[in-house]
N, C-alpha and C. Protein backbone atom coordinates (compact mmCIF):
# COMPACT_ATOMS: atom_id res chain seq x y z
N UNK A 1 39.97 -6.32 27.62
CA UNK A 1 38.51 -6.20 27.54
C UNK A 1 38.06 -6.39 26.10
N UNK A 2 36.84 -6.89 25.97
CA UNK A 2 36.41 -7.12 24.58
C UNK A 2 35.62 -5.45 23.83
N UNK A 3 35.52 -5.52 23.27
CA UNK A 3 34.61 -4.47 22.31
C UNK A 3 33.50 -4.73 21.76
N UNK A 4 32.52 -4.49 22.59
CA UNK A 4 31.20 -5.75 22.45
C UNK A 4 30.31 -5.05 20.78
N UNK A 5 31.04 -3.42 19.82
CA UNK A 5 30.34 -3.05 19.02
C UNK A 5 31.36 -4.10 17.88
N UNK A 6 32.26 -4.92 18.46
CA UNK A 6 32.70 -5.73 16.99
C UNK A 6 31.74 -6.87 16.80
N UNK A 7 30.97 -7.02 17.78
CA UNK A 7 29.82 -8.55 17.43
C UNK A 7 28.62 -7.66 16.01
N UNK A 8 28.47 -6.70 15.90
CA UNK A 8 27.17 -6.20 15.59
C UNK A 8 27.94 -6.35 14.11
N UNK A 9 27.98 -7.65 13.27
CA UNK A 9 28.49 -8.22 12.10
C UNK A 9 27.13 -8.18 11.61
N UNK A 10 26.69 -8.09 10.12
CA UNK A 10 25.75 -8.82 9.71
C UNK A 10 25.62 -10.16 9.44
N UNK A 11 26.74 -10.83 9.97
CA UNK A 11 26.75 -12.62 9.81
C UNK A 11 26.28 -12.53 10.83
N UNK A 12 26.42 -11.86 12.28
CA UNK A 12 26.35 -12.41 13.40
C UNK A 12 24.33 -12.06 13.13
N UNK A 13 24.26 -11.46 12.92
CA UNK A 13 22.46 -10.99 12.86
C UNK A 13 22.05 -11.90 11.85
N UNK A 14 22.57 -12.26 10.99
CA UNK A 14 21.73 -13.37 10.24
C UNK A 14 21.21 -14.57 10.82
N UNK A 15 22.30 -14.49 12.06
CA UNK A 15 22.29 -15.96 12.73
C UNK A 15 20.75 -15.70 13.83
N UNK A 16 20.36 -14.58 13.81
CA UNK A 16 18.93 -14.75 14.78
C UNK A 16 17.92 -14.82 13.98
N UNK A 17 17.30 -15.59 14.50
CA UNK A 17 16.15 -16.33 14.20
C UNK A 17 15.02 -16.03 14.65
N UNK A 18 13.52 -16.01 13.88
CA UNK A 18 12.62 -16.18 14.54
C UNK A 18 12.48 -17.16 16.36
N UNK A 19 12.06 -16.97 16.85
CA UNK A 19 11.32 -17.85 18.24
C UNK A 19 12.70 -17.80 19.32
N UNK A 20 13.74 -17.61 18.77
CA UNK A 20 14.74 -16.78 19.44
C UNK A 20 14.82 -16.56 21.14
N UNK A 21 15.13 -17.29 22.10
CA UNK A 21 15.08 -16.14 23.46
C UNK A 21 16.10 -15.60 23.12
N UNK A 22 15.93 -14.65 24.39
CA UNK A 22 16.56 -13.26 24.84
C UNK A 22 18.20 -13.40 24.60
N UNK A 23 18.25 -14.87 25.77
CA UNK A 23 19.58 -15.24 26.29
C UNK A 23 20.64 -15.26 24.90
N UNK A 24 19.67 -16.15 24.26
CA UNK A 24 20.79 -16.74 22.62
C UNK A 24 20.84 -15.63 21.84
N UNK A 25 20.09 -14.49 21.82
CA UNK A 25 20.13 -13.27 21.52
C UNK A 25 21.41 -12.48 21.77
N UNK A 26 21.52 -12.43 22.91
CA UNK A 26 22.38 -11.97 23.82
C UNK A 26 24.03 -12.49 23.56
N UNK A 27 23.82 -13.92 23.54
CA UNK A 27 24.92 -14.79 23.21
C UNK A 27 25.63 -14.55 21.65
N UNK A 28 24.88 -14.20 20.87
CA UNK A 28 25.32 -13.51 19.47
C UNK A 28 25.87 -12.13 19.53
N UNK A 29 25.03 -11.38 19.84
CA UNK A 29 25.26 -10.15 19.77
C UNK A 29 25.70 -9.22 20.90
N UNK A 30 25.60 -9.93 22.22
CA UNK A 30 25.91 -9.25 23.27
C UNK A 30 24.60 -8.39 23.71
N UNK A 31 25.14 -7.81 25.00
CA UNK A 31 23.71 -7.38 25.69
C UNK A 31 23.46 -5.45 25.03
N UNK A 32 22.52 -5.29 24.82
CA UNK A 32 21.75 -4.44 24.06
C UNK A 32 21.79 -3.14 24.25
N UNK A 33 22.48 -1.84 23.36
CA UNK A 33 22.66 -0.86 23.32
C UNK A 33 21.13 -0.39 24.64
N UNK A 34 20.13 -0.26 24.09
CA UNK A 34 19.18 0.13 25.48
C UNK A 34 18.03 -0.78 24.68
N UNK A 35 16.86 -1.13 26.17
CA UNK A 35 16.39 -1.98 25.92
C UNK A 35 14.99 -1.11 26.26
N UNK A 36 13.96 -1.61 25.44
CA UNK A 36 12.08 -0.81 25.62
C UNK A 36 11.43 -1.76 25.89
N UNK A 37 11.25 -2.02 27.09
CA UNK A 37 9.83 -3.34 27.13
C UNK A 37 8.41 -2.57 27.49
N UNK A 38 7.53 -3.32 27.02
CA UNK A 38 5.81 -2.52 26.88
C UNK A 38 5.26 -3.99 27.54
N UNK A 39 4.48 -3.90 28.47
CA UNK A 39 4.00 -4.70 29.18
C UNK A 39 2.51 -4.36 28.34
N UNK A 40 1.91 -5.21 27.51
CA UNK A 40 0.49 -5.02 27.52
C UNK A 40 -0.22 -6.43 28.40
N UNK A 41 -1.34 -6.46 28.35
CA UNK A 41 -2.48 -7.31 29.11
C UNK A 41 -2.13 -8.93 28.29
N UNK A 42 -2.05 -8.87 27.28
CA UNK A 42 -2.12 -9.91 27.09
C UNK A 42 -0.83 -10.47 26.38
N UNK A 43 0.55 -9.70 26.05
CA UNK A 43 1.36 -9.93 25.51
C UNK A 43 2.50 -8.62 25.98
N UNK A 44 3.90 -9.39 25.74
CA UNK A 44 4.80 -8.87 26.61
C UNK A 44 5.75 -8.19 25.55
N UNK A 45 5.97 -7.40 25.37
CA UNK A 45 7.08 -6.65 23.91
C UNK A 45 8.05 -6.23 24.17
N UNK A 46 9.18 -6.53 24.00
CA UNK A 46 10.37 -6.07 24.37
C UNK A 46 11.65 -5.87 23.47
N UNK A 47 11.85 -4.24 22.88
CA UNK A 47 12.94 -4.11 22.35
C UNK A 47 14.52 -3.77 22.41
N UNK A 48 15.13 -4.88 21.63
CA UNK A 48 16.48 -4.43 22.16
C UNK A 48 17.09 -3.29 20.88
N UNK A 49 17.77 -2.80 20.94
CA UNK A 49 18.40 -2.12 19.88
C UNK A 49 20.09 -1.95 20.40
N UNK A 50 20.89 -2.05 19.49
CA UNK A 50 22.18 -2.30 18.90
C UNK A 50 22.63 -1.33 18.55
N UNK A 51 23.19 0.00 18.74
CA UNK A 51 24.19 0.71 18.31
C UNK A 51 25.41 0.51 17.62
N UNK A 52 26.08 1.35 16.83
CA UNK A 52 27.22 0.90 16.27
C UNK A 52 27.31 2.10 14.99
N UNK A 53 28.25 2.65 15.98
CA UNK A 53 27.97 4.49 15.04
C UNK A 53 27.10 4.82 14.31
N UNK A 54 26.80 4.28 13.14
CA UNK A 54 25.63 5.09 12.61
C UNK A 54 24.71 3.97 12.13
N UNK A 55 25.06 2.94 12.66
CA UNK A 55 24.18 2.28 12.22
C UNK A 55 23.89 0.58 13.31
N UNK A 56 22.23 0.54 12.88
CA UNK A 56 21.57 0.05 14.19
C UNK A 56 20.86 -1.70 13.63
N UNK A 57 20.62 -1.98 14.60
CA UNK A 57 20.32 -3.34 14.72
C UNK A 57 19.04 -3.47 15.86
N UNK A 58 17.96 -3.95 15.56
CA UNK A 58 16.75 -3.48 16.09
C UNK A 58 16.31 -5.41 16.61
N UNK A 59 16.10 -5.71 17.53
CA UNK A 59 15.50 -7.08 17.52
C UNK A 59 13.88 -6.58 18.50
N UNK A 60 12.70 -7.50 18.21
CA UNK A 60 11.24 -7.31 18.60
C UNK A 60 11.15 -8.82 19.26
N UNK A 61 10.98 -8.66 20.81
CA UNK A 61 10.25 -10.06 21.21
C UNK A 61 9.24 -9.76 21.60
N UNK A 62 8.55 -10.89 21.61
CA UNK A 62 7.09 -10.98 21.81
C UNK A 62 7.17 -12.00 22.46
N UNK A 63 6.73 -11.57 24.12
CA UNK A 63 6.66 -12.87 24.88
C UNK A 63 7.90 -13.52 25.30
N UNK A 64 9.09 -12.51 25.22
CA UNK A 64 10.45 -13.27 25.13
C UNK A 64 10.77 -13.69 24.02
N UNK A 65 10.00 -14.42 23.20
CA UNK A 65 11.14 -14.72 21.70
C UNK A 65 10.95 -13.74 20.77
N UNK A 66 12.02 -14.17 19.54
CA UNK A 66 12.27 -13.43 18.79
C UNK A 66 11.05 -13.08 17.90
N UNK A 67 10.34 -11.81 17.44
CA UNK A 67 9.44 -11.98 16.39
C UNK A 67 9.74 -11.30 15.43
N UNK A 68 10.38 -10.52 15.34
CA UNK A 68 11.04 -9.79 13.77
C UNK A 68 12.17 -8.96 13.87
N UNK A 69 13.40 -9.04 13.46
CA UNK A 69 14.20 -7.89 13.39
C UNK A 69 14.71 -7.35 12.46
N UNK A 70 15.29 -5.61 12.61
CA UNK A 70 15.65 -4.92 11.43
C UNK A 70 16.97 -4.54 11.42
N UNK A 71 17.63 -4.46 10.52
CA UNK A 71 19.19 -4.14 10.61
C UNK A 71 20.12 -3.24 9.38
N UNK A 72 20.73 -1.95 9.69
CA UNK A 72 21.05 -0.92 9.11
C UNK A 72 22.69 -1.07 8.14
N UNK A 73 22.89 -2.45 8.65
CA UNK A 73 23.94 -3.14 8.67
C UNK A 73 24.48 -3.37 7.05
N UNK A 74 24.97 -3.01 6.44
CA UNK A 74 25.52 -3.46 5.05
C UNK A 74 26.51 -4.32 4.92
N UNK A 75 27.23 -4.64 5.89
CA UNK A 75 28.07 -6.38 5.88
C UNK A 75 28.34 -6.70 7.22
C-alpha cells in the first residue's frame, strides 16, 4: 500500500497552480485529508486540506478550480 502523507512534499505543492481542477489536484497530492464545500448562489467554494502531523496544506476552489493555496510545509 502506498502512504498517501509522503505526496504532501513542498515540490509536490509548488506544482499547483492557479485554475487548477480538482482531479489534477488530486493527482499531485492525493485525495484530501477532509474536504468543506460552501455552496453560495452564485459561486461554488470548496476546501480541501492536507494533513501531515503538524503540518497542513490548505487548497481554495472556486467553481472547481484552483484559486489560492496555503502551505505549513518547510520543504
Amino acid at each position: 500500500a502506498c502512504n498517501p502523507s509522503k505526496r504532501l512534499k513542498k515540490a509536490n505543492v509548488d506544482e499547483v497552480q492557479e485554475g487548477m481542477a480538482k482531479k489534477q489536484v488530486e493527482s499531485i497530492l492525493g485525495p484530501p485529508t477532509t474536504v468543506d464545500t460552501k455552496d453560495f448562489v452564485l459561486l461554488k467554494k470548496t476546501v480541501y486540506v492536507y494533513s501531515q502531523g503538524k503540518d497542513s496544506v490548505t487548497v481554495i476552489f472556486k467553481d472547481d478550480k484552483v484559486q489560492s493555496k496555503a502551505s505549513t510545509l518547510s520543504e
